[in-house]
C-alpha atoms as a PDB file:
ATOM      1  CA  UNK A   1     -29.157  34.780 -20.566  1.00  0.00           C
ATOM      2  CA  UNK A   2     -30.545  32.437 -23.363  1.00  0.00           C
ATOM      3  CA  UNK A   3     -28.878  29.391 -23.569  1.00  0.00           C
ATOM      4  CA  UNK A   4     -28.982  26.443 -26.504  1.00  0.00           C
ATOM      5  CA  UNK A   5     -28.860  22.625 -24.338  1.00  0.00           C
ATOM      6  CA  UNK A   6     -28.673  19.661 -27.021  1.00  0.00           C
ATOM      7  CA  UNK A   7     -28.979  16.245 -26.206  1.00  0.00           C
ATOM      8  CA  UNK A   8     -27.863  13.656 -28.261  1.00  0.00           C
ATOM      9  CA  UNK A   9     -27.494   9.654 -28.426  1.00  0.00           C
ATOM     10  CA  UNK A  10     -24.833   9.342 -26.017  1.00  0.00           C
ATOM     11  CA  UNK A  11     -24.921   7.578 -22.722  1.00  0.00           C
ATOM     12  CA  UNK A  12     -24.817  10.508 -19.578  1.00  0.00           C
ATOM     13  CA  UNK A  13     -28.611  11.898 -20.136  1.00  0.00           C
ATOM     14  CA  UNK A  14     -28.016  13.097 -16.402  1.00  0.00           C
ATOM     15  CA  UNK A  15     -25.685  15.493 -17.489  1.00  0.00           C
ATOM     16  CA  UNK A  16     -28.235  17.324 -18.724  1.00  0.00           C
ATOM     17  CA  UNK A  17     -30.897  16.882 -17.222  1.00  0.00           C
ATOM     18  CA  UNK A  18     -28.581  18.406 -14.130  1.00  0.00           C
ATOM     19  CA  UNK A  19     -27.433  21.183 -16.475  1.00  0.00           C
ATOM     20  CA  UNK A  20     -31.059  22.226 -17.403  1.00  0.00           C
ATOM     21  CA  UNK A  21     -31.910  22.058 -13.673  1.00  0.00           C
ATOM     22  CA  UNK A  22     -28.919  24.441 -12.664  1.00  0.00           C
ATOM     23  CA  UNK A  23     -29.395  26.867 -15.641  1.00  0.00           C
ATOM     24  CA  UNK A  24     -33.190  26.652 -14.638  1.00  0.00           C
ATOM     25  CA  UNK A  25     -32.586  27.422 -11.030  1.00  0.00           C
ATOM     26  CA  UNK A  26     -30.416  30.353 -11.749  1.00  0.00           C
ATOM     27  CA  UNK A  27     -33.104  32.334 -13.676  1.00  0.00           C
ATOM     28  CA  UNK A  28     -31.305  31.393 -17.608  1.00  0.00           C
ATOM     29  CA  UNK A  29     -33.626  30.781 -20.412  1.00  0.00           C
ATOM     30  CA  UNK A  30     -32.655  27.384 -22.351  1.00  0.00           C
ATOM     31  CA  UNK A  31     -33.335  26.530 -25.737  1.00  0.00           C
ATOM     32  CA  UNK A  32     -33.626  22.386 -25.664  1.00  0.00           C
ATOM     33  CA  UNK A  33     -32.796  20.327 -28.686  1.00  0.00           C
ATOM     34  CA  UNK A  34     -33.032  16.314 -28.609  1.00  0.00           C
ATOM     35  CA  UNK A  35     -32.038  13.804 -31.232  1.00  0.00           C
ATOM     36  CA  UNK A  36     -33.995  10.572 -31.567  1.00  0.00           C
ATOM     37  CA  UNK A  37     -31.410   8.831 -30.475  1.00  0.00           C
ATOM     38  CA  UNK A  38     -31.130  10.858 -26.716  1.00  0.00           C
ATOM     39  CA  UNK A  39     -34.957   9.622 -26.541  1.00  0.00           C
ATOM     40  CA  UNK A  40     -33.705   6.437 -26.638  1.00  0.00           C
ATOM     41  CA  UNK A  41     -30.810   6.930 -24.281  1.00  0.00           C
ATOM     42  CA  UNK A  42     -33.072   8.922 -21.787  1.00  0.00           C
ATOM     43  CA  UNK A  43     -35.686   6.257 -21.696  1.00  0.00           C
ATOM     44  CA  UNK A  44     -32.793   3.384 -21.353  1.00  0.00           C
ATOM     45  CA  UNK A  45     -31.277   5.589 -18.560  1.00  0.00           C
ATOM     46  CA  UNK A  46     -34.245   5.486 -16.762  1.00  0.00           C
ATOM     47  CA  UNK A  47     -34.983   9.493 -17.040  1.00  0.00           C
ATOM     48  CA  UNK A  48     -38.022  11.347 -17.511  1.00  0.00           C
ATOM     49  CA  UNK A  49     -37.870  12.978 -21.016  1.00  0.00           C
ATOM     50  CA  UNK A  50     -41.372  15.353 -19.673  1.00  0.00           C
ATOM     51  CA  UNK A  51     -39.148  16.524 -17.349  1.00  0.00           C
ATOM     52  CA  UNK A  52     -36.132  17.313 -19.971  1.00  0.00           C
ATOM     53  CA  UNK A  53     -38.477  19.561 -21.506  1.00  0.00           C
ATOM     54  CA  UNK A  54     -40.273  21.322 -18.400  1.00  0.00           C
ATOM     55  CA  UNK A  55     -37.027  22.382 -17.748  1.00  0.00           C
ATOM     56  CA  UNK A  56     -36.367  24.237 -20.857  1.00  0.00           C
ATOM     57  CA  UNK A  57     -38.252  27.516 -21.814  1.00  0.00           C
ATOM     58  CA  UNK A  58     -38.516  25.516 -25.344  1.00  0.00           C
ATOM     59  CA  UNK A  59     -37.868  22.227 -26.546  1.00  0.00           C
ATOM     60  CA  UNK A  60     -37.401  21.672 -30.254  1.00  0.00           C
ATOM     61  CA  UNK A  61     -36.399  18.185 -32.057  1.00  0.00           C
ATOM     62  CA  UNK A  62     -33.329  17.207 -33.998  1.00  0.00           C
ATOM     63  CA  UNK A  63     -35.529  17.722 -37.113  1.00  0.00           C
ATOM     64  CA  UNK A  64     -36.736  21.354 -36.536  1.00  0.00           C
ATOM     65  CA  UNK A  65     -34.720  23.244 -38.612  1.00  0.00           C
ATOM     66  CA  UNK A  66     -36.823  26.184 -38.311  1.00  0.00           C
ATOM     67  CA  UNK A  67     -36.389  26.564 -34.587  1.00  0.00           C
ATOM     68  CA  UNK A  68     -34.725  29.904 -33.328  1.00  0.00           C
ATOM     69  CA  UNK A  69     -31.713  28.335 -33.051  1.00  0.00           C
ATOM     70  CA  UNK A  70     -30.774  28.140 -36.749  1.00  0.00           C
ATOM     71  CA  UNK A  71     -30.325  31.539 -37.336  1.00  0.00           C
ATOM     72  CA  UNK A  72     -27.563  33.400 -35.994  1.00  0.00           C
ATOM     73  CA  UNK A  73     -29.837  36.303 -35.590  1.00  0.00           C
ATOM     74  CA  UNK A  74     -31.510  34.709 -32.417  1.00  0.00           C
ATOM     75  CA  UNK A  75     -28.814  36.281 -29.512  1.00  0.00           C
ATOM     76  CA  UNK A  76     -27.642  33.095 -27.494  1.00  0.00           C
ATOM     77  CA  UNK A  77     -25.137  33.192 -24.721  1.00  0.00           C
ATOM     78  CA  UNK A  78     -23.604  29.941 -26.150  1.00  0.00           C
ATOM     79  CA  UNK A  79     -24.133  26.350 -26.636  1.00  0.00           C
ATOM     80  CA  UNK A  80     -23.492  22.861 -24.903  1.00  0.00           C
ATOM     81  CA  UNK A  81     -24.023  19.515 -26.461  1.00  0.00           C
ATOM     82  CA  UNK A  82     -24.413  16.877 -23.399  1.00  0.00           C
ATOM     83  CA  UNK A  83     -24.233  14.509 -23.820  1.00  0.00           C
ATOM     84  CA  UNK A  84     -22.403  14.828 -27.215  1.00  0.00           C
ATOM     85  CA  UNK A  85     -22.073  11.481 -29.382  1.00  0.00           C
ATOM     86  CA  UNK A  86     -19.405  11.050 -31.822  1.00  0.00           C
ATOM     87  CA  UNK A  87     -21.703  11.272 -34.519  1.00  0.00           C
ATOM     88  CA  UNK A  88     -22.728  14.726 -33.582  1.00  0.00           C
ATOM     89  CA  UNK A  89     -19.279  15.351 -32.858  1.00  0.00           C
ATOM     90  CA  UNK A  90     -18.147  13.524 -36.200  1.00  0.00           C
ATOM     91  CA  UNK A  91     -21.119  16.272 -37.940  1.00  0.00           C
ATOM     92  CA  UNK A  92     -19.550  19.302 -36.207  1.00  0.00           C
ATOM     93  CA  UNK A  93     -16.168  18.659 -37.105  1.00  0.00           C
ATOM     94  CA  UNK A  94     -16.676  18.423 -40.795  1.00  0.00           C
ATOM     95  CA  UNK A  95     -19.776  21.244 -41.105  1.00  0.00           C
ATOM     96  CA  UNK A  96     -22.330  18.659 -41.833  1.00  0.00           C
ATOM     97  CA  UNK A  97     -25.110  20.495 -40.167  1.00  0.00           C
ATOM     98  CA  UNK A  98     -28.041  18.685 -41.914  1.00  0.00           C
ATOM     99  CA  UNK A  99     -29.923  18.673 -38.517  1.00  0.00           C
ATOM    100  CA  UNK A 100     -31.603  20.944 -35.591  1.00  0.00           C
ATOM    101  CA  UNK A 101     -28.400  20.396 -33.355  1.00  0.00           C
ATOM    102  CA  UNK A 102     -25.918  20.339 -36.129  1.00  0.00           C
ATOM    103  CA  UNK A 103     -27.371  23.673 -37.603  1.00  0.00           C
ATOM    104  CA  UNK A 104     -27.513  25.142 -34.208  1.00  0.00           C
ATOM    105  CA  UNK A 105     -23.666  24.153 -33.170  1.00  0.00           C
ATOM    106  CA  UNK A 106     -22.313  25.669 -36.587  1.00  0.00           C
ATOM    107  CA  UNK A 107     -24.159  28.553 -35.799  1.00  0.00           C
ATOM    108  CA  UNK A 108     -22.823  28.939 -32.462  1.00  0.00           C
ATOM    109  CA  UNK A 109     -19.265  28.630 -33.491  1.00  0.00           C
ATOM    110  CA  UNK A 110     -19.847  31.197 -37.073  1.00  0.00           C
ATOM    111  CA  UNK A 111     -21.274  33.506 -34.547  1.00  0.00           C
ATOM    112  CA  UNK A 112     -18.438  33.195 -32.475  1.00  0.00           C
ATOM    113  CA  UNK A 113     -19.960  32.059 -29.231  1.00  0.00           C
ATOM    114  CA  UNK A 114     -19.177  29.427 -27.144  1.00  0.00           C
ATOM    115  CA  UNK A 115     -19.648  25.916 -28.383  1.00  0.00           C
ATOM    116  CA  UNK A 116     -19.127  22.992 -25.553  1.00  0.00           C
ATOM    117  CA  UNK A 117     -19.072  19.370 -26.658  1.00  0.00           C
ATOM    118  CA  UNK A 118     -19.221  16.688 -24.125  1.00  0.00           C
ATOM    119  CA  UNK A 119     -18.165  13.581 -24.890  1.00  0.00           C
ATOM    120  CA  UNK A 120     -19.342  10.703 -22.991  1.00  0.00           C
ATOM    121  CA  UNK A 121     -17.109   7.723 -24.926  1.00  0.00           C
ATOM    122  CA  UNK A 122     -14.583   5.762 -24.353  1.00  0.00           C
ATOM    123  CA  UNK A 123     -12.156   4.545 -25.214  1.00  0.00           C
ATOM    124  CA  UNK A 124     -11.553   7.059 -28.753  1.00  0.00           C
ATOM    125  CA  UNK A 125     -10.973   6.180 -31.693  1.00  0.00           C
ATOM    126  CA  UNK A 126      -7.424   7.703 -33.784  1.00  0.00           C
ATOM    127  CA  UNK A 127     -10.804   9.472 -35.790  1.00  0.00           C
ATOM    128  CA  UNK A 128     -12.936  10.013 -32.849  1.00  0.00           C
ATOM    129  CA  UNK A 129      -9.507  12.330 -31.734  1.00  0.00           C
ATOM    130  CA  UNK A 130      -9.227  14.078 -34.597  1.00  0.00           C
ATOM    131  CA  UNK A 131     -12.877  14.949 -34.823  1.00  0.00           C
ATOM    132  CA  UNK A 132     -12.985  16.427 -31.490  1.00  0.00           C
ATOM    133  CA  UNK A 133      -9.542  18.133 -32.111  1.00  0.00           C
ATOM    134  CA  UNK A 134     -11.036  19.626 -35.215  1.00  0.00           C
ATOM    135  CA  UNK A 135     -13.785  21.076 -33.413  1.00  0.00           C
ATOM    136  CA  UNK A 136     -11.289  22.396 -31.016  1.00  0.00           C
ATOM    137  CA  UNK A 137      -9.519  23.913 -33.745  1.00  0.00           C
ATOM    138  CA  UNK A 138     -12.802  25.419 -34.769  1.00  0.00           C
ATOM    139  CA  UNK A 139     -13.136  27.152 -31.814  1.00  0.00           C
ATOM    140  CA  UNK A 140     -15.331  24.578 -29.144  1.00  0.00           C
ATOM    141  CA  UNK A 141     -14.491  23.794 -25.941  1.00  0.00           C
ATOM    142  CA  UNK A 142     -14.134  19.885 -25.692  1.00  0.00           C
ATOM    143  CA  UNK A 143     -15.129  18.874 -21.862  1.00  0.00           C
ATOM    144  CA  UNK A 144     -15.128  15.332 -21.601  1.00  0.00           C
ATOM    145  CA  UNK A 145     -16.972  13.940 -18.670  1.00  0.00           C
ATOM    146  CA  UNK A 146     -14.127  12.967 -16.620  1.00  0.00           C
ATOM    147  CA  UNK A 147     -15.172  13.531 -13.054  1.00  0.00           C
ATOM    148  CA  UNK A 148     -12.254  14.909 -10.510  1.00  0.00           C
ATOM    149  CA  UNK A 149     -11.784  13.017  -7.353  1.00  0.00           C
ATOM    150  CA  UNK A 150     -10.119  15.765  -5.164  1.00  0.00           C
ATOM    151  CA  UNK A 151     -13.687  16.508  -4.370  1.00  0.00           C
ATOM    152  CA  UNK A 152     -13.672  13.458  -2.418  1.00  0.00           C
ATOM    153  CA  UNK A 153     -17.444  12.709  -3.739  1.00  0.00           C
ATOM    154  CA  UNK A 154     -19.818  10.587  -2.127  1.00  0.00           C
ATOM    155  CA  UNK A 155     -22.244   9.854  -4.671  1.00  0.00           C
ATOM    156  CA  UNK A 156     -22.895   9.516  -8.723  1.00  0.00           C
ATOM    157  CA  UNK A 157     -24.833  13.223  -8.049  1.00  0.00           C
ATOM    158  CA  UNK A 158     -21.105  14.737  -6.039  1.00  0.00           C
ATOM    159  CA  UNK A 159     -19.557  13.482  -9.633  1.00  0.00           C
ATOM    160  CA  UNK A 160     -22.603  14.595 -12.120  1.00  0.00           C
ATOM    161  CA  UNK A 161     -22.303  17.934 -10.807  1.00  0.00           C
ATOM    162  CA  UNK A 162     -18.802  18.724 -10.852  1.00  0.00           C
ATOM    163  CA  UNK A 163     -19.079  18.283 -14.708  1.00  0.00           C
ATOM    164  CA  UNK A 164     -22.024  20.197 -14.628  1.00  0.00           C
ATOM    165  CA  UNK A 165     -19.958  22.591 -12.436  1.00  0.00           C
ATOM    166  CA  UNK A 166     -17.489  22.691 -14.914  1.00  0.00           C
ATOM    167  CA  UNK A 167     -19.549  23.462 -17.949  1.00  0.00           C
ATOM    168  CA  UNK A 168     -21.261  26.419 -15.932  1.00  0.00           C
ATOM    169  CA  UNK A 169     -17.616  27.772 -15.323  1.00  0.00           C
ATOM    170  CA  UNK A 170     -17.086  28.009 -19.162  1.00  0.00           C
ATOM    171  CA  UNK A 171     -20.433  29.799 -19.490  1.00  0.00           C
ATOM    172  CA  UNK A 172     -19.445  32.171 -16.741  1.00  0.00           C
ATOM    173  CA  UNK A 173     -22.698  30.922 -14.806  1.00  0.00           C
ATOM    174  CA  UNK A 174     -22.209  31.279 -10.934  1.00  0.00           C
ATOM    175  CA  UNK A 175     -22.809  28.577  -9.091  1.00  0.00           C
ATOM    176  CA  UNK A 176     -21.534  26.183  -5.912  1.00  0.00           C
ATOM    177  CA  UNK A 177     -21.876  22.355  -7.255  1.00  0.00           C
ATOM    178  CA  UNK A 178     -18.845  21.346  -6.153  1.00  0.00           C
ATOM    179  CA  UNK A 179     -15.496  22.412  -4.017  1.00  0.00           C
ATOM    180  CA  UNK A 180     -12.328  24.204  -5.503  1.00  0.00           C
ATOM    181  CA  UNK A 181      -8.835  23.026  -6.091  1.00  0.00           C
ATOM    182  CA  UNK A 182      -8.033  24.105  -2.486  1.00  0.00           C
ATOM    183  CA  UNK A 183     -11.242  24.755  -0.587  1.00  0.00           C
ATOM    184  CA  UNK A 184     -11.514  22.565   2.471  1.00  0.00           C
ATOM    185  CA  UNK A 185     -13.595  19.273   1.488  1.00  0.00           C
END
């Protein structure tokens, strides 16, 4: 499956660096898209931005709007934005899609595919909310990285990945990053 990763100027550049690794190791193609300001955060955040994009099959920036991933034509299995800053968010929610990741999202949800936002902010805003309850209404997923602690986890990877986890569950992308509700820990 063919997958569209964006990265924008929000702190939690793990996220998806993780998510490209997972979606990597499990055979998916990724499409990767990154704003100016994720190079920022990546670099701040002490990651490798090389390695964002030898982890993708193809890395486009925020200003390529004639990447693949502006035309509904090009099949994708669906979308994430992680991750996603209330700008973006604050873009999406209104149909502003004057960029690479903007175009790409509204393209994702017109096609009817899944769209998955996650915000790393807090605390919200009263128009921060209704932004991301707009996109809801649009049709994304809003999956705010909020890491569970029945998984007992023993490290900032045990909590990366169970967001990561939980983003492959909404693409239907098998995987075992983290314990179930029940599973012995």
């Amino acid at each position: 499956m063919l997958f569209v990763v964006a990265v924008t100027g929000a702190s939690g550049s793990i996220y998806a660096r993780r998510l490209l690794e997972e979606l990597k190791r499990s055979g998916h193609e990724t499409l990767l898209l990154i704003s100016d300001e994720a190079k920022n955060v990546i670099k701040q955040e002490n990651e490798d931005l090389q390695k964002f994009m030898t982890l993708a099959t193809q890395t486009f920036s925020e200003h390529d709007l004639d990447s693949p991933v502006s035309s509904g034509s090009v099949k994708t299995a669906g979308m994430v934005v992680v991750p996603c800053s209330m700008k973006t968010a604050a873009h999406i929610a209104h149909g502003l899609s004057g960029n690479a990741i903007t175009r790409a999202a509204d393209v994702t949800l017109k096609e009817r595919r899944p769209l998955i936002l996650v915000p790393r902010e807090t605390p919200l805003s009263t128009i921060q909310l209704r932004n991301l309850l707009r996109v809801s209404g649009a049709g994304a997923i809003v999956l705010p990285a909020m890491p569970a602690f029945y998984t007992k986890p023993k490290s900032v990877d045990d909590m990366v990945n169970f967001i990561v986890g939980r983003i492959l569950d909404l693409l239907n992308v098998p995987h075992n990053l983290f314990p179930r509700w029940g599973q012995h820990i």
